[in-house]
N, C-alpha and C. Protein backbone atom coordinates (compact mmCIF):
# COMPACT_ATOMS: atom_id res chain seq x y z
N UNK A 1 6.96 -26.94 72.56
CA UNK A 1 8.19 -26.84 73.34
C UNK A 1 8.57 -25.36 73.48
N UNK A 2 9.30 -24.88 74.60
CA UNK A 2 9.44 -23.49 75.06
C UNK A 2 11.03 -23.29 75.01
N UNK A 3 11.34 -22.40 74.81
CA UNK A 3 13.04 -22.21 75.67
C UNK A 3 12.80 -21.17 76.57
N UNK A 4 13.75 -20.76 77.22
CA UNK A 4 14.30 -19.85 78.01
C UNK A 4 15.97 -19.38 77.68
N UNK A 5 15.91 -18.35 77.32
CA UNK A 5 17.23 -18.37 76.34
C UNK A 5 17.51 -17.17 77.18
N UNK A 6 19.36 -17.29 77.66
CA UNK A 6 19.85 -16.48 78.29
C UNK A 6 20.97 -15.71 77.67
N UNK A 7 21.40 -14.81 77.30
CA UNK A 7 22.01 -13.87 77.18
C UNK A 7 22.65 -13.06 77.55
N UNK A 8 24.12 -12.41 77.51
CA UNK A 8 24.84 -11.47 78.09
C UNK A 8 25.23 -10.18 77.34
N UNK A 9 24.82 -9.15 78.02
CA UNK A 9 24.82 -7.48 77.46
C UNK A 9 26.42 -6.87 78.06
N UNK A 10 26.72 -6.13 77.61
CA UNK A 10 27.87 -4.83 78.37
C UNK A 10 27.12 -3.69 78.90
N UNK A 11 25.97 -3.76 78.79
CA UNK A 11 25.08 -2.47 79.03
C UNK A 11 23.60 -2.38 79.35
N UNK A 12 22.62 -2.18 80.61
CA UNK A 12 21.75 -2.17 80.25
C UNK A 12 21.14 -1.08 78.84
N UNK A 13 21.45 -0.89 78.19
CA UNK A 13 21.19 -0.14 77.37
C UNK A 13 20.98 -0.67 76.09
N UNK A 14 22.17 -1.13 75.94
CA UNK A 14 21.63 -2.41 75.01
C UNK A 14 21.02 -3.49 74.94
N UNK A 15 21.06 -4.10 76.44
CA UNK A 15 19.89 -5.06 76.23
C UNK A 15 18.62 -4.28 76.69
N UNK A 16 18.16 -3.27 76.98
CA UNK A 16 16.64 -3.02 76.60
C UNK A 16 16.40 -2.54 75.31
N UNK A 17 17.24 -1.88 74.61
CA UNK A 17 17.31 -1.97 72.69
C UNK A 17 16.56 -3.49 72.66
N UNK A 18 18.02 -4.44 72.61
CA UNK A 18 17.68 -5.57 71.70
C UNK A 18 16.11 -6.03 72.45
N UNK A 19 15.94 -5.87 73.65
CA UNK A 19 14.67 -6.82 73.99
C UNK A 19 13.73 -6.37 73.40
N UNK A 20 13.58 -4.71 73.23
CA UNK A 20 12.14 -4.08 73.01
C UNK A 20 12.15 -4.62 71.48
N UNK A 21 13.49 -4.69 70.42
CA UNK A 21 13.31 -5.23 69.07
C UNK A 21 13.11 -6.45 68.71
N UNK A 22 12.87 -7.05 70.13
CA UNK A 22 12.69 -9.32 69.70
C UNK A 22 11.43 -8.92 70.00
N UNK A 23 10.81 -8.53 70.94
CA UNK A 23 9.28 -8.35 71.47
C UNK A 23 8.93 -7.68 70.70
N UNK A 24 8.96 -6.80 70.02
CA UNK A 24 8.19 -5.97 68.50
C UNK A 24 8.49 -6.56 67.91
N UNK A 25 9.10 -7.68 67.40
CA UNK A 25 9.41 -8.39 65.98
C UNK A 25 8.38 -9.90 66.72
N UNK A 26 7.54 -9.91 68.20
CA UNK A 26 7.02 -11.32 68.41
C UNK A 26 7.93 -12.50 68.31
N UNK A 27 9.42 -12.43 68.72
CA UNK A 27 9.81 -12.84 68.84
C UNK A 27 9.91 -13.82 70.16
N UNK A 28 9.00 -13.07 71.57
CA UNK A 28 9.39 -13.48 72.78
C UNK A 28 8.51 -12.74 73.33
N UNK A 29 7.66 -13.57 74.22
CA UNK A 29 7.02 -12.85 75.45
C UNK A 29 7.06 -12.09 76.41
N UNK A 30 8.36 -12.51 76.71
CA UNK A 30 8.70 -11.84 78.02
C UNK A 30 10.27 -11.82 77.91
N UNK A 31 10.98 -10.83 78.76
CA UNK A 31 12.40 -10.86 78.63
C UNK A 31 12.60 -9.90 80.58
N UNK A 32 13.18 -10.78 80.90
CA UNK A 32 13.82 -10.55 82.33
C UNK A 32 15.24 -9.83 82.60
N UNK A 33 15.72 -9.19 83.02
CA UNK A 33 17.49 -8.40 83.59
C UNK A 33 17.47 -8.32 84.58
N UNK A 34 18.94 -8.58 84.25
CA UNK A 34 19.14 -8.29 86.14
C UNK A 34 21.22 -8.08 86.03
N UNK A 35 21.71 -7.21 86.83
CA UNK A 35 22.85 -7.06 86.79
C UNK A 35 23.88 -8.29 87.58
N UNK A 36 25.13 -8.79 86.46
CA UNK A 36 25.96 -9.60 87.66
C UNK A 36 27.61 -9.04 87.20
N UNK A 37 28.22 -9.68 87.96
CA UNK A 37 29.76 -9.64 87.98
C UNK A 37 29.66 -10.47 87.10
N UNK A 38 31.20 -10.30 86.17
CA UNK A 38 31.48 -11.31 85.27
C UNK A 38 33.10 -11.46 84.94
N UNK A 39 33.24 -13.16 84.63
CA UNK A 39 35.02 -13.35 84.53
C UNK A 39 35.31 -14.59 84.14
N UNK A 40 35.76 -13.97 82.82
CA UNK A 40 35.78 -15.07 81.47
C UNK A 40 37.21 -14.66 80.91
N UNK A 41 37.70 -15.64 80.46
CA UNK A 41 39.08 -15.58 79.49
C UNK A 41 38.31 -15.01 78.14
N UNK A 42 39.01 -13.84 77.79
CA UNK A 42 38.84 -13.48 76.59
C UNK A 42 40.27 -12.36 75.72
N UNK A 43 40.53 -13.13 74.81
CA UNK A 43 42.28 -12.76 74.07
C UNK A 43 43.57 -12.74 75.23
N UNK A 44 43.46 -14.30 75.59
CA UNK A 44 44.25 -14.62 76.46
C UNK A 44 44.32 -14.00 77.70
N UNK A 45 43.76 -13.53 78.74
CA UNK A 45 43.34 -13.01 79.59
C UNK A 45 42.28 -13.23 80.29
N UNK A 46 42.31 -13.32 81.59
CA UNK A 46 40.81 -12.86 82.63
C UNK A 46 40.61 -11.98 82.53
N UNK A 47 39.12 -11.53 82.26
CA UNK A 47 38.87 -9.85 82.65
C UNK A 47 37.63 -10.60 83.60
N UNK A 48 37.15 -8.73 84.09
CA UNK A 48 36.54 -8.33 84.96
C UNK A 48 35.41 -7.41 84.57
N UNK A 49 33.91 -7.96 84.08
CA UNK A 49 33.16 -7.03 83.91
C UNK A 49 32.20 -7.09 84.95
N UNK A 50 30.82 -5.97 84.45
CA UNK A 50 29.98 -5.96 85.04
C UNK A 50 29.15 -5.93 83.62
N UNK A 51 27.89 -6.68 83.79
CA UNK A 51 27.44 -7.02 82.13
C UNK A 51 25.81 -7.29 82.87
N UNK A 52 25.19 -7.09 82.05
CA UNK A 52 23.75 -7.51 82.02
C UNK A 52 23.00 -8.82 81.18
N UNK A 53 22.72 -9.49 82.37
CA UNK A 53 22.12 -10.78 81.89
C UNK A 53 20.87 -10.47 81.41
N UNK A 54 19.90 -11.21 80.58
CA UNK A 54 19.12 -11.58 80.13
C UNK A 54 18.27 -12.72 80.18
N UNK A 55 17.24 -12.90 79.88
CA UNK A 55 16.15 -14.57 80.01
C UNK A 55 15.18 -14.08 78.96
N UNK A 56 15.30 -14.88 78.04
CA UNK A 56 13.71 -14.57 77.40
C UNK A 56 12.53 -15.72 76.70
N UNK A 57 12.31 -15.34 77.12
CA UNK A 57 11.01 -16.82 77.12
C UNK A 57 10.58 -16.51 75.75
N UNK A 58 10.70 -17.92 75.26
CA UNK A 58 10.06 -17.85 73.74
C UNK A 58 9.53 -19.40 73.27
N UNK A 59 8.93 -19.46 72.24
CA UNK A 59 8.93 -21.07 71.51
C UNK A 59 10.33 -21.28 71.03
N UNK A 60 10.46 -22.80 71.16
CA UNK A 60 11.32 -23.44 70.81
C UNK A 60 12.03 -23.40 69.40
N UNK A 61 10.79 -23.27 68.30
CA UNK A 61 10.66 -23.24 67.16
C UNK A 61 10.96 -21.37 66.46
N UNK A 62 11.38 -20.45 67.60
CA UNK A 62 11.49 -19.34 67.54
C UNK A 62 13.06 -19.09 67.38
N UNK A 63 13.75 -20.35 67.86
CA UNK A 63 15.23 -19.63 68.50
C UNK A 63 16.18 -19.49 67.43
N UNK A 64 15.89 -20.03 66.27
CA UNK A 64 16.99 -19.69 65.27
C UNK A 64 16.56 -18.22 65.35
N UNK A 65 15.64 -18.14 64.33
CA UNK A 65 14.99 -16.14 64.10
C UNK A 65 15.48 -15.78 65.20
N UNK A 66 15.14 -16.03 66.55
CA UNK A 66 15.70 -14.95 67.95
C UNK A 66 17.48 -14.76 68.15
N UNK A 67 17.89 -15.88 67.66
CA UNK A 67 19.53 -15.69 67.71
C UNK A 67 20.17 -15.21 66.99
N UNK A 68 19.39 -15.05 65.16
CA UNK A 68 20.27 -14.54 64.47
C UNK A 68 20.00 -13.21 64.77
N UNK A 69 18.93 -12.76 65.11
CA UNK A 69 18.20 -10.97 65.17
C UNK A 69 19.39 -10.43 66.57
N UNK A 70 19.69 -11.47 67.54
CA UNK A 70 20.28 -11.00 68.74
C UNK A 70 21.89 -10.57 68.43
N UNK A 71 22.20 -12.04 67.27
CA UNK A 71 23.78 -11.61 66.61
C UNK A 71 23.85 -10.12 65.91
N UNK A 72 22.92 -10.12 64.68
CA UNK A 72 22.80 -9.00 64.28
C UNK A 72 22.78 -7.50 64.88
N UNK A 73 22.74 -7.53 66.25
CA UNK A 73 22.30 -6.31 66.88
C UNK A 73 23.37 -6.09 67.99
N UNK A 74 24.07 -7.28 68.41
CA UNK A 74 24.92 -7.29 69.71
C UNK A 74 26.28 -6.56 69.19
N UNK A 75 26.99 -6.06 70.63
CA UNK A 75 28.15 -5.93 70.24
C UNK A 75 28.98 -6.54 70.35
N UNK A 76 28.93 -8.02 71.38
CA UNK A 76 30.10 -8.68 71.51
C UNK A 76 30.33 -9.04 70.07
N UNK A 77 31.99 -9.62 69.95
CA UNK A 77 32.20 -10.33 68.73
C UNK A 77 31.83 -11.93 68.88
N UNK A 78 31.60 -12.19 70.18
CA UNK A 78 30.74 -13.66 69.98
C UNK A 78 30.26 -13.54 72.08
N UNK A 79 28.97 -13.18 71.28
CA UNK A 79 27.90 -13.23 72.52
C UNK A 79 27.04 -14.07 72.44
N UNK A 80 26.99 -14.69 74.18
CA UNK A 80 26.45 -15.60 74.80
C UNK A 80 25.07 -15.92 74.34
N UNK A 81 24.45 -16.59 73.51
CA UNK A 81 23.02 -16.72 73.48
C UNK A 81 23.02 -18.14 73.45
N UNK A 82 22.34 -18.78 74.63
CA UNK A 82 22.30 -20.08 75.12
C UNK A 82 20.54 -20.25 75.37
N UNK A 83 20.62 -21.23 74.98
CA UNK A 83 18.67 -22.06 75.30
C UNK A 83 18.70 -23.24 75.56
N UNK A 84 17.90 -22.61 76.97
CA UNK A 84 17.56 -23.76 77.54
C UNK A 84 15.99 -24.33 77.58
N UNK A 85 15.78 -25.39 77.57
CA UNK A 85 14.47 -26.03 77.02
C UNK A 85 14.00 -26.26 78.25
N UNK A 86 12.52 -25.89 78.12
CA UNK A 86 11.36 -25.76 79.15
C UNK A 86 10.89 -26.97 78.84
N UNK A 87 10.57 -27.99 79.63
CA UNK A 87 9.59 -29.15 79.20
C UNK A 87 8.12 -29.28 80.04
N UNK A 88 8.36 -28.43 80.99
CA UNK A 88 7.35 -28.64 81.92
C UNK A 88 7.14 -27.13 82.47
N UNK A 89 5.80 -27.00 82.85
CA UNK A 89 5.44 -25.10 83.40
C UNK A 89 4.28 -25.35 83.93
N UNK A 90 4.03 -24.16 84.49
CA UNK A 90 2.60 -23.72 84.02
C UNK A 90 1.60 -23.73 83.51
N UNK A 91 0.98 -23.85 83.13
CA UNK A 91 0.27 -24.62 81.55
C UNK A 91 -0.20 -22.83 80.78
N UNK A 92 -1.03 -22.23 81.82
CA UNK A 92 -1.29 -20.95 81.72
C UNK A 92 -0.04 -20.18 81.59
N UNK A 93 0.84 -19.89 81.77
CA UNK A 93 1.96 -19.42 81.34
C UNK A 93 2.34 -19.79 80.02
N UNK A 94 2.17 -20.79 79.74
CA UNK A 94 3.08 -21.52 78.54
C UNK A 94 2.23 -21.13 77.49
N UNK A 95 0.67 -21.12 77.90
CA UNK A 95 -0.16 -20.71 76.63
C UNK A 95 -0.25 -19.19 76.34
N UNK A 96 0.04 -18.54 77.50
CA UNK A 96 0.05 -17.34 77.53
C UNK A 96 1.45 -16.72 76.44
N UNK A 97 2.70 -17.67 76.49
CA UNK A 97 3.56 -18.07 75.76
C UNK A 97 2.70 -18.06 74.14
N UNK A 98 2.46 -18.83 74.20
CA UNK A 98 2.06 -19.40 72.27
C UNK A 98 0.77 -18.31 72.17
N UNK A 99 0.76 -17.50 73.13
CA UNK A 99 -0.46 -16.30 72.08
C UNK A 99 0.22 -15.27 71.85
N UNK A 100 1.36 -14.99 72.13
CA UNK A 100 2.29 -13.73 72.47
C UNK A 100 2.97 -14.00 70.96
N UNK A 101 3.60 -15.00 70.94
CA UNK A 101 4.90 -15.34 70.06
C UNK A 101 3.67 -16.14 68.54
N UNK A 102 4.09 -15.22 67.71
CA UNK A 102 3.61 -15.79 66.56
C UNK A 102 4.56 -17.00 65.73
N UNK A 103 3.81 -17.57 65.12
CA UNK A 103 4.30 -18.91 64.23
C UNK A 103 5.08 -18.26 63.84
């Protein structure tokens, strides 16, 4: 089983930190960005950011280790790390997946 686990940065800066440290730790194959608008209640309020999303393809069996390493390193005080489960792909992708990401 695979996830695809998405994530939200304040910075590209920090999320190419944290990605290059999940992918040197074999945490994740691949990790995708891309910039969006963002507008969430946070301490009673709407705000208005601009934040950097994330995707990173990993095993299923990876995502505790990948979430606590992502808490440990982030700056929100409670950032987005959501997985979503791949059931179906590629097949070549997916294996390309399980040679990347160690047990």
């Amino acid at each position: 089983m695979y996830h695809f686990v998405y994530v939200t940065f304040p910075s590209r800066d920090e999320a190419v930190g944290i990605a290059r440290h999940i992918l040197k730790k074999k945490l994740a194959a691949c990790v995708n960005f891309w910039k969006i608008d963002s507008m969430y209640w946070w301490e009673g309020e709407i705000q208005e950011d601009q934040e950097v999303a994330m995707i990173i393809k990993t095993k299923a069996e990876k995502f505790s280790e990948l979430r606590d390493e992502i808490k440990k390193l982030h700056s929100y005080t409670t950032p987005c790390i959501c997985a979503l489960q791949v059931e179906e792909g590629n097949l070549e992708f997916l294996r390309w997946i399980d040679s990347i990401v160690e047990e």
